[in-house]
PDB file of N, CA and C in Angstrom:
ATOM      1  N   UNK A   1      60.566  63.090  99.798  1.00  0.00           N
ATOM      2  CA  UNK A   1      60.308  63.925 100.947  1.00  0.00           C
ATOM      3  C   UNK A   1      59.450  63.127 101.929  1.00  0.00           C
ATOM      4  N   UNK A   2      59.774  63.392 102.935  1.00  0.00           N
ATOM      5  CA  UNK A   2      59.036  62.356 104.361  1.00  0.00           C
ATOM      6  C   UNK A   2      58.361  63.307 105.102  1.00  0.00           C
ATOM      7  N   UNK A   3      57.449  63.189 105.677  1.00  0.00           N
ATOM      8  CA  UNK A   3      56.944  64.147 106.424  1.00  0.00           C
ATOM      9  C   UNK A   3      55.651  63.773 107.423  1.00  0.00           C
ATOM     10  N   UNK A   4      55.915  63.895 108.060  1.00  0.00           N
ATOM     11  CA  UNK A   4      55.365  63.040 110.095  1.00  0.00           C
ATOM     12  C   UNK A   4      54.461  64.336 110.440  1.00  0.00           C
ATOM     13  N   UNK A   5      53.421  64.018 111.565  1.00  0.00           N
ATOM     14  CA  UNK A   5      52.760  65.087 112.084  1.00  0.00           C
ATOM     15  C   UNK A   5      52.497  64.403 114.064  1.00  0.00           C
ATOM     16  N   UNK A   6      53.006  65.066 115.121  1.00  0.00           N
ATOM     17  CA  UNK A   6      52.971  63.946 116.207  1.00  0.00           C
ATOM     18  C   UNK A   6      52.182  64.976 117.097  1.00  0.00           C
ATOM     19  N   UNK A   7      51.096  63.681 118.177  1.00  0.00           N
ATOM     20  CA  UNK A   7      50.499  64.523 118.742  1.00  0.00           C
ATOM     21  C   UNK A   7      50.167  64.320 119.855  1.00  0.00           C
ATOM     22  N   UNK A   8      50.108  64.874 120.962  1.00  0.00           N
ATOM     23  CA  UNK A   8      50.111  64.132 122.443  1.00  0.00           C
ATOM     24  C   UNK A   8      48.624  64.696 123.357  1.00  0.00           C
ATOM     25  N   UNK A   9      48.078  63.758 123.880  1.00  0.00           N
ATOM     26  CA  UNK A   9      46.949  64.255 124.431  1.00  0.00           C
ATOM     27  C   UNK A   9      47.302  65.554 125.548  1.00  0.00           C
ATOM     28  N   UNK A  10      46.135  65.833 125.708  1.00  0.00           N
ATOM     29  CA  UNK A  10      46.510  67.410 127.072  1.00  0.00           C
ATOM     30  C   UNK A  10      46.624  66.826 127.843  1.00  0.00           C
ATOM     31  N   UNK A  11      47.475  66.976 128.995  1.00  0.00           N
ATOM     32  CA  UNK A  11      47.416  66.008 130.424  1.00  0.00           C
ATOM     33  C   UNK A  11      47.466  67.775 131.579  1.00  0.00           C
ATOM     34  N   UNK A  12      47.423  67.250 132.624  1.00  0.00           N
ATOM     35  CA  UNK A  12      47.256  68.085 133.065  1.00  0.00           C
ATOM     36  C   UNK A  12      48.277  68.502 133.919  1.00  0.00           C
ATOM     37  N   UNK A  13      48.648  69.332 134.318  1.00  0.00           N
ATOM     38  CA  UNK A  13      49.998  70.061 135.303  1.00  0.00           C
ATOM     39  C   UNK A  13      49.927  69.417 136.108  1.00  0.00           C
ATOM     40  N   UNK A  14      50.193  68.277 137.538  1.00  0.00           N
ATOM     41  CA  UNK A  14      50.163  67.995 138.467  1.00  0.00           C
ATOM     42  C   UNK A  14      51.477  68.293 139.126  1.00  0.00           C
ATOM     43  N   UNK A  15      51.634  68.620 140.084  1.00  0.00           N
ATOM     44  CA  UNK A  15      52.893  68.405 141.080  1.00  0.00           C
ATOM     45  C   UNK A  15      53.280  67.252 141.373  1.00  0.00           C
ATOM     46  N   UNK A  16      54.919  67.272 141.816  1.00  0.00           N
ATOM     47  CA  UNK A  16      54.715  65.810 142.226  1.00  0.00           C
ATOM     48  C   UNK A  16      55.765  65.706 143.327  1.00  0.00           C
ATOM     49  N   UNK A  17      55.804  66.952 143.934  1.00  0.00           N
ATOM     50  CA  UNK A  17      56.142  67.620 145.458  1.00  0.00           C
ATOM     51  C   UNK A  17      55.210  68.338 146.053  1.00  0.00           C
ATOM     52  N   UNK A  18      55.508  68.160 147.293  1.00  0.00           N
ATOM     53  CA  UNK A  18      54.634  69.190 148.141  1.00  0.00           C
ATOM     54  C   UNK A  18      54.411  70.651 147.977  1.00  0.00           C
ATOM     55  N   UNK A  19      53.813  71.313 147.660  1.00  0.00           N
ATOM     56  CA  UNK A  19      54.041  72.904 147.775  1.00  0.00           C
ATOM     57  C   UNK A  19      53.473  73.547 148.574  1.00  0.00           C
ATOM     58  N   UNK A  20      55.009  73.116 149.374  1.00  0.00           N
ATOM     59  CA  UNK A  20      54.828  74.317 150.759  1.00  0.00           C
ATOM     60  C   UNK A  20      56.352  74.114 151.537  1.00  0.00           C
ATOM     61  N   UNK A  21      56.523  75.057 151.967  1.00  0.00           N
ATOM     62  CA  UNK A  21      57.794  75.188 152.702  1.00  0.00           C
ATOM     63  C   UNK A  21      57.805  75.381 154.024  1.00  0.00           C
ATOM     64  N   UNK A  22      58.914  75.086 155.111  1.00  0.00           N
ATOM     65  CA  UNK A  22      58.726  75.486 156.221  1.00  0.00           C
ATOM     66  C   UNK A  22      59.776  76.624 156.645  1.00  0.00           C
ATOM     67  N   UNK A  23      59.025  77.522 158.027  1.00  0.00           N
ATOM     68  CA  UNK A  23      60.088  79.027 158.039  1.00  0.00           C
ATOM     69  C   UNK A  23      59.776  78.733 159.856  1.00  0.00           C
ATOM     70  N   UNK A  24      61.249  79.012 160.422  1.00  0.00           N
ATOM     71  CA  UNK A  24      60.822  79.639 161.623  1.00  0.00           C
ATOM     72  C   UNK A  24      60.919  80.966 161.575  1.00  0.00           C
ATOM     73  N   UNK A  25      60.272  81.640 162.405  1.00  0.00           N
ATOM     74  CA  UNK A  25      59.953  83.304 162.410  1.00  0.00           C
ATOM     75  C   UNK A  25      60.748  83.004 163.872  1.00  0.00           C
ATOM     76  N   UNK A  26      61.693  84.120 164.007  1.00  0.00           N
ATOM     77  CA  UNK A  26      61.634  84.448 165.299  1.00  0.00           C
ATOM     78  C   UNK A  26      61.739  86.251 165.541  1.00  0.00           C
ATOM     79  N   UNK A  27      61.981  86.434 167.084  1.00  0.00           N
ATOM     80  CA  UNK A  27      61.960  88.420 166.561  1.00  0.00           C
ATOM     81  C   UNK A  27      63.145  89.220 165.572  1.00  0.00           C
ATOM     82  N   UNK A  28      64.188  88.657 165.321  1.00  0.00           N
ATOM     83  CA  UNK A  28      65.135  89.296 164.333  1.00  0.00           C
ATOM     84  C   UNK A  28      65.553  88.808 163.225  1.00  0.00           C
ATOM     85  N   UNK A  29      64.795  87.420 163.220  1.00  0.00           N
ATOM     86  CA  UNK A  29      65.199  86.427 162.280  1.00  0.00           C
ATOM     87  C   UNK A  29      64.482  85.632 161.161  1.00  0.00           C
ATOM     88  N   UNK A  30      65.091  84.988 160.188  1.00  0.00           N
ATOM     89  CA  UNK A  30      64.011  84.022 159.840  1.00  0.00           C
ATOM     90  C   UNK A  30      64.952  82.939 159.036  1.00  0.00           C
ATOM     91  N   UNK A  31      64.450  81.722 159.081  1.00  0.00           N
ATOM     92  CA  UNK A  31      64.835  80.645 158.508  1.00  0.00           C
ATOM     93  C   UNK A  31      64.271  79.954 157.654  1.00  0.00           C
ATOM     94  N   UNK A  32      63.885  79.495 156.067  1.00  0.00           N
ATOM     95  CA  UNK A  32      63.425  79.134 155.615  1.00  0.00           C
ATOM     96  C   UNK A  32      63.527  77.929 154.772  1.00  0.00           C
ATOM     97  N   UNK A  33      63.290  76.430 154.433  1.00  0.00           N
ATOM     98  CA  UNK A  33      63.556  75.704 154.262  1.00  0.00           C
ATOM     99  C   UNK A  33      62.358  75.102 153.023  1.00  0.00           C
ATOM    100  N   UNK A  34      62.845  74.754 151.791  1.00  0.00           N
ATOM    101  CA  UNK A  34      61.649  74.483 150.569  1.00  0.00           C
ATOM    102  C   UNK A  34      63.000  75.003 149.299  1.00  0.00           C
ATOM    103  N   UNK A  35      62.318  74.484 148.373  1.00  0.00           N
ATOM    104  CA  UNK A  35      62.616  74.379 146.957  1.00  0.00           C
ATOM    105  C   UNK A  35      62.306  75.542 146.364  1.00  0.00           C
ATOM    106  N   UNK A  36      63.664  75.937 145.492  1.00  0.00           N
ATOM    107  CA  UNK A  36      63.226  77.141 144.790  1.00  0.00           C
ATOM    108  C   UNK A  36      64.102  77.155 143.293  1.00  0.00           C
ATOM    109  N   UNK A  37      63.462  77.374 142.522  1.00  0.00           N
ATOM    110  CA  UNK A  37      65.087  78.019 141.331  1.00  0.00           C
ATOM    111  C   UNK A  37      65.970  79.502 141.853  1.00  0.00           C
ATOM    112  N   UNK A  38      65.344  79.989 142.573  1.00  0.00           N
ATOM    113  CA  UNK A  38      66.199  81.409 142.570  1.00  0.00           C
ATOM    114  C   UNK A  38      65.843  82.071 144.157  1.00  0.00           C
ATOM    115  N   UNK A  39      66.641  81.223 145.195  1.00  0.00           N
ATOM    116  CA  UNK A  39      66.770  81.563 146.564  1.00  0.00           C
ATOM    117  C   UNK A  39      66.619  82.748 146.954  1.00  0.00           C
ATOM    118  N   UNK A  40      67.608  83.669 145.706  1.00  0.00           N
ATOM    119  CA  UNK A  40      68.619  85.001 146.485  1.00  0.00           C
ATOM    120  C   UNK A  40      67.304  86.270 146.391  1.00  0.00           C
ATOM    121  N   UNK A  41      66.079  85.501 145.607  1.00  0.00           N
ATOM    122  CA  UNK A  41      65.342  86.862 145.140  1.00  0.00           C
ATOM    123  C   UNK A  41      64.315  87.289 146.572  1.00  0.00           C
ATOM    124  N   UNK A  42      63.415  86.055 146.979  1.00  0.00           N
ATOM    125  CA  UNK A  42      62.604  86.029 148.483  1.00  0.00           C
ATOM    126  C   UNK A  42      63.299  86.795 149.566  1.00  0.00           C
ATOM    127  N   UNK A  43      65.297  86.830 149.934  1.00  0.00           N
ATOM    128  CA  UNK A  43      65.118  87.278 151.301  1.00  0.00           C
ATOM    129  C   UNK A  43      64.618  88.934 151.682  1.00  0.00           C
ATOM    130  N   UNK A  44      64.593  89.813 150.570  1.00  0.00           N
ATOM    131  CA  UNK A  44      64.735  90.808 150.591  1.00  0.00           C
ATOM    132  C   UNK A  44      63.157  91.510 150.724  1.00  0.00           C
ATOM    133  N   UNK A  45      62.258  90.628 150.346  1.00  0.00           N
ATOM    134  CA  UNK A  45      60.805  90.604 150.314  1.00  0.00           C
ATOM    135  C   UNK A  45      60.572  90.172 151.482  1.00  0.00           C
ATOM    136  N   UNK A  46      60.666  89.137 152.305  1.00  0.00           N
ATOM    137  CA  UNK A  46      60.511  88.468 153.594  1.00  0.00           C
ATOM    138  C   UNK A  46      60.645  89.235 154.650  1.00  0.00           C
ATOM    139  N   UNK A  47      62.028  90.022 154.439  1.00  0.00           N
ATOM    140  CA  UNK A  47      62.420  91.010 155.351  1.00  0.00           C
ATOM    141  C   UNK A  47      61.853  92.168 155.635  1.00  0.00           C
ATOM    142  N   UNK A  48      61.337  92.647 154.208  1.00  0.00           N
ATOM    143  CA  UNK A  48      60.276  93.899 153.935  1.00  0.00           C
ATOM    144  C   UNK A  48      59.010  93.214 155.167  1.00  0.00           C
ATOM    145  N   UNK A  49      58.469  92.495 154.636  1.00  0.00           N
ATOM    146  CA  UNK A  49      57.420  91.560 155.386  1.00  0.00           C
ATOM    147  C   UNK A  49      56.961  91.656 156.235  1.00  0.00           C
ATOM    148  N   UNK A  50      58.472  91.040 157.332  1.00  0.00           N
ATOM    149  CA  UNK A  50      58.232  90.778 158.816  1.00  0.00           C
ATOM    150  C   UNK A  50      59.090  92.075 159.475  1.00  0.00           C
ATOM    151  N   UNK A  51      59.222  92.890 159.140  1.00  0.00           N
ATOM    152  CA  UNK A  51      60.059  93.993 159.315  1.00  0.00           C
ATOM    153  C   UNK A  51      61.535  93.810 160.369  1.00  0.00           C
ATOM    154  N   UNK A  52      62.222  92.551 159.178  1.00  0.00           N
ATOM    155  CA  UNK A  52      63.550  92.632 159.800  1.00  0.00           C
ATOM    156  C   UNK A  52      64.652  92.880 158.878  1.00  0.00           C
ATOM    157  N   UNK A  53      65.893  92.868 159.443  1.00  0.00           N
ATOM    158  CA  UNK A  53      67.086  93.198 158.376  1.00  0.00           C
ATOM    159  C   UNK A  53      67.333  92.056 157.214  1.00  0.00           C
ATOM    160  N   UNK A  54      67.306  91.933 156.128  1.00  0.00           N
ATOM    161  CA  UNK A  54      67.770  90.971 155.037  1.00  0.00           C
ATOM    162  C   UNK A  54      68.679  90.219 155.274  1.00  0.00           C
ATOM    163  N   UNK A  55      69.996  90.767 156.179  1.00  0.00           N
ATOM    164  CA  UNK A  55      70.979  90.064 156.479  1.00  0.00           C
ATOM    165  C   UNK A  55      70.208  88.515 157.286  1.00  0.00           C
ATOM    166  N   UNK A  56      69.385  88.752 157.976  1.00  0.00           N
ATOM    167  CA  UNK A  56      69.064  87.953 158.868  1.00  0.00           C
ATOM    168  C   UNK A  56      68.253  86.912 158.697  1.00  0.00           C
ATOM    169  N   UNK A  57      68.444  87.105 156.486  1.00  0.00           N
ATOM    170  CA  UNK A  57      67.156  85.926 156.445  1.00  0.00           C
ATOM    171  C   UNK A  57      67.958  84.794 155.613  1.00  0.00           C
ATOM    172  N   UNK A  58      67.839  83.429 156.178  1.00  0.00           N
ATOM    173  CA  UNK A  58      68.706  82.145 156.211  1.00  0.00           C
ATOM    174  C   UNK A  58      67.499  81.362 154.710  1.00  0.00           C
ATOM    175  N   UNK A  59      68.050  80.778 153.416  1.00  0.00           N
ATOM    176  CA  UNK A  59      66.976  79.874 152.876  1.00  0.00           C
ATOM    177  C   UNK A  59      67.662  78.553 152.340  1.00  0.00           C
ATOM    178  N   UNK A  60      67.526  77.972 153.101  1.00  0.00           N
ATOM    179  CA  UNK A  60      67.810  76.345 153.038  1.00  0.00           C
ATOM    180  C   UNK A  60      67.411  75.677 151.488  1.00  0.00           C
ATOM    181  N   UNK A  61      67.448  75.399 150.953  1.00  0.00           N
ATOM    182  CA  UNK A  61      66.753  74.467 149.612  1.00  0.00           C
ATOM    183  C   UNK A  61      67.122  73.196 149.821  1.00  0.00           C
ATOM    184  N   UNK A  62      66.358  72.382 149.753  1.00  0.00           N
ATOM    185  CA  UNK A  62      66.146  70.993 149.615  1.00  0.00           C
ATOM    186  C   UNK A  62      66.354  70.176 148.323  1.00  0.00           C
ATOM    187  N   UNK A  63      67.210  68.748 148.358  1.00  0.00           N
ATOM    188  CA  UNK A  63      67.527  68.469 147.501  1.00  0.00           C
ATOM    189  C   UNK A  63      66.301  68.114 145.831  1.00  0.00           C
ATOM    190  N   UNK A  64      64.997  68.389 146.374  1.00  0.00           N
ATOM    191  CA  UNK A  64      63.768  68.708 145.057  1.00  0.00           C
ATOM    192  C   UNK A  64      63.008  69.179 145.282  1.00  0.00           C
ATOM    193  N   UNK A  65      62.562  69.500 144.167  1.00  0.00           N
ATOM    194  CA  UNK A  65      60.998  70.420 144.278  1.00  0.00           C
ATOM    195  C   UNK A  65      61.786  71.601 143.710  1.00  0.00           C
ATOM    196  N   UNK A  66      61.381  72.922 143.650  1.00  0.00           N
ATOM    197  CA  UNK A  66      61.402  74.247 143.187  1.00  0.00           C
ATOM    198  C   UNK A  66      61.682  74.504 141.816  1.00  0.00           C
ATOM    199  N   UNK A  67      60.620  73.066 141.140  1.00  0.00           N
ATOM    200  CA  UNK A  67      60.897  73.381 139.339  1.00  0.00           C
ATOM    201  C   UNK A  67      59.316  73.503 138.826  1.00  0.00           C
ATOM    202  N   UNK A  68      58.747  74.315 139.720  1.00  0.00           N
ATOM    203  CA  UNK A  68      57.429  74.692 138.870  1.00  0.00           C
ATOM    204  C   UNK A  68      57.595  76.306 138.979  1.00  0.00           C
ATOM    205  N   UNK A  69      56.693  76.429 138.224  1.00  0.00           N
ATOM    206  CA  UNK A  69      56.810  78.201 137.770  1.00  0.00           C
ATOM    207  C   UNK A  69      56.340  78.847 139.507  1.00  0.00           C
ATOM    208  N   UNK A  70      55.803  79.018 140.377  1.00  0.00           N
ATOM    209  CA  UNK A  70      55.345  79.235 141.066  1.00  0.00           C
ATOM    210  C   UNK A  70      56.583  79.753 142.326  1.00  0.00           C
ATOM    211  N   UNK A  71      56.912  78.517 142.503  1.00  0.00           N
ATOM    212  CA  UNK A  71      58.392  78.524 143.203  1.00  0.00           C
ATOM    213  C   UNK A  71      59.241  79.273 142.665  1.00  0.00           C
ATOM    214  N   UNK A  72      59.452  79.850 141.462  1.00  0.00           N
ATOM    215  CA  UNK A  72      60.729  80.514 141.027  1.00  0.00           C
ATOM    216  C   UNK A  72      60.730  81.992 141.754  1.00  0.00           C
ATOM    217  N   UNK A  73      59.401  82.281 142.268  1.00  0.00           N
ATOM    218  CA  UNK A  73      58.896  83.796 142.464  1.00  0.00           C
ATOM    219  C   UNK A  73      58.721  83.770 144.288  1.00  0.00           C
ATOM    220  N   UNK A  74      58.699  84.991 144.204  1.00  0.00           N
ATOM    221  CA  UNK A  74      58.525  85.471 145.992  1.00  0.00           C
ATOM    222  C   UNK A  74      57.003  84.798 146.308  1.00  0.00           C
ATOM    223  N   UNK A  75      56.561  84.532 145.546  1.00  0.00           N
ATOM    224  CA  UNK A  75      54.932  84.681 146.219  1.00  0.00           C
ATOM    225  C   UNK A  75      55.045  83.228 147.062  1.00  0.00           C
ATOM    226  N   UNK A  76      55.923  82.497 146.771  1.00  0.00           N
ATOM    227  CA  UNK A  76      55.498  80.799 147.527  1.00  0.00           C
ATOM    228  C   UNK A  76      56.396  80.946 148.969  1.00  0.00           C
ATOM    229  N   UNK A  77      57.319  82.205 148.870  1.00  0.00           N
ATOM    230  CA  UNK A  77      57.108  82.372 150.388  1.00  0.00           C
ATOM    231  C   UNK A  77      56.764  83.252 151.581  1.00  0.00           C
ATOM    232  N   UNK A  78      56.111  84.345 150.780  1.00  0.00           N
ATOM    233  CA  UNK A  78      55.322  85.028 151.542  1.00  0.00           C
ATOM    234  C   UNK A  78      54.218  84.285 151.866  1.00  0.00           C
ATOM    235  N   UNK A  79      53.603  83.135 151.532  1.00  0.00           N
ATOM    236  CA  UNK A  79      52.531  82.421 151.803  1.00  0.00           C
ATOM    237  C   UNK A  79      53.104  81.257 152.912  1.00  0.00           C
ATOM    238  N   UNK A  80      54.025  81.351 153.530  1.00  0.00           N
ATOM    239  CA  UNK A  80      54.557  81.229 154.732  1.00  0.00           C
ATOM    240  C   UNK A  80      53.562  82.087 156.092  1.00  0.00           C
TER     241      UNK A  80
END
C-alpha cells in the first residue's frame, strides 16, 4: 500500500484583470461592455435601476476576465 499526503501553501486570491467595466447610460438606453459568466442575468436589474425597458439593455463581453465569483452576479454592474 502507498500512500502520499500533498500540501500547498495559502496564496492569496489576486485578480489578474481589471475589475471594472464600462456602460454608456443614455435616456432610454444602456450599453455595457466587461466580463461576465452569465450576461443574460444583469440586464433586467440595470433596467430596474435606471428606470428603462430591458429590451434596451446591450452587454458586450470581452474576450477575458468574468471568471471570478464576483462577476458572475449583478452586483459588478450595478457598481457602474
Amino acid at each position: 500500500m502507498l500512500e502520499s499526503a500533498y500540501t500547498a501553501p495559502f496564496l492569496a486570491h489576486g485578480t489578474m484583470e481589471p475589475m471594472n467595466m464600462v456602460a454608456s447610460v443614455k435616456k432610454d438606453s444602456c450599453e455595457v461592455w466587461g466580463g461576465s459568466q452569465w450576461p443574460e442575468f444583469p440586464g433586467p436589474e440595470i433596467a430596474k435601476e435606471l428606470g428603462i425597458d430591458a429590451k434596451n439593455i446591450k452587454i458586450n463581453l470581452t474576450y477575458i476576465g468574468g471568471g471570478l465569483e464576483e462577476d458572475c452576479f449583478t452586483i459588478t454592474y450595478l457598481k457602474l
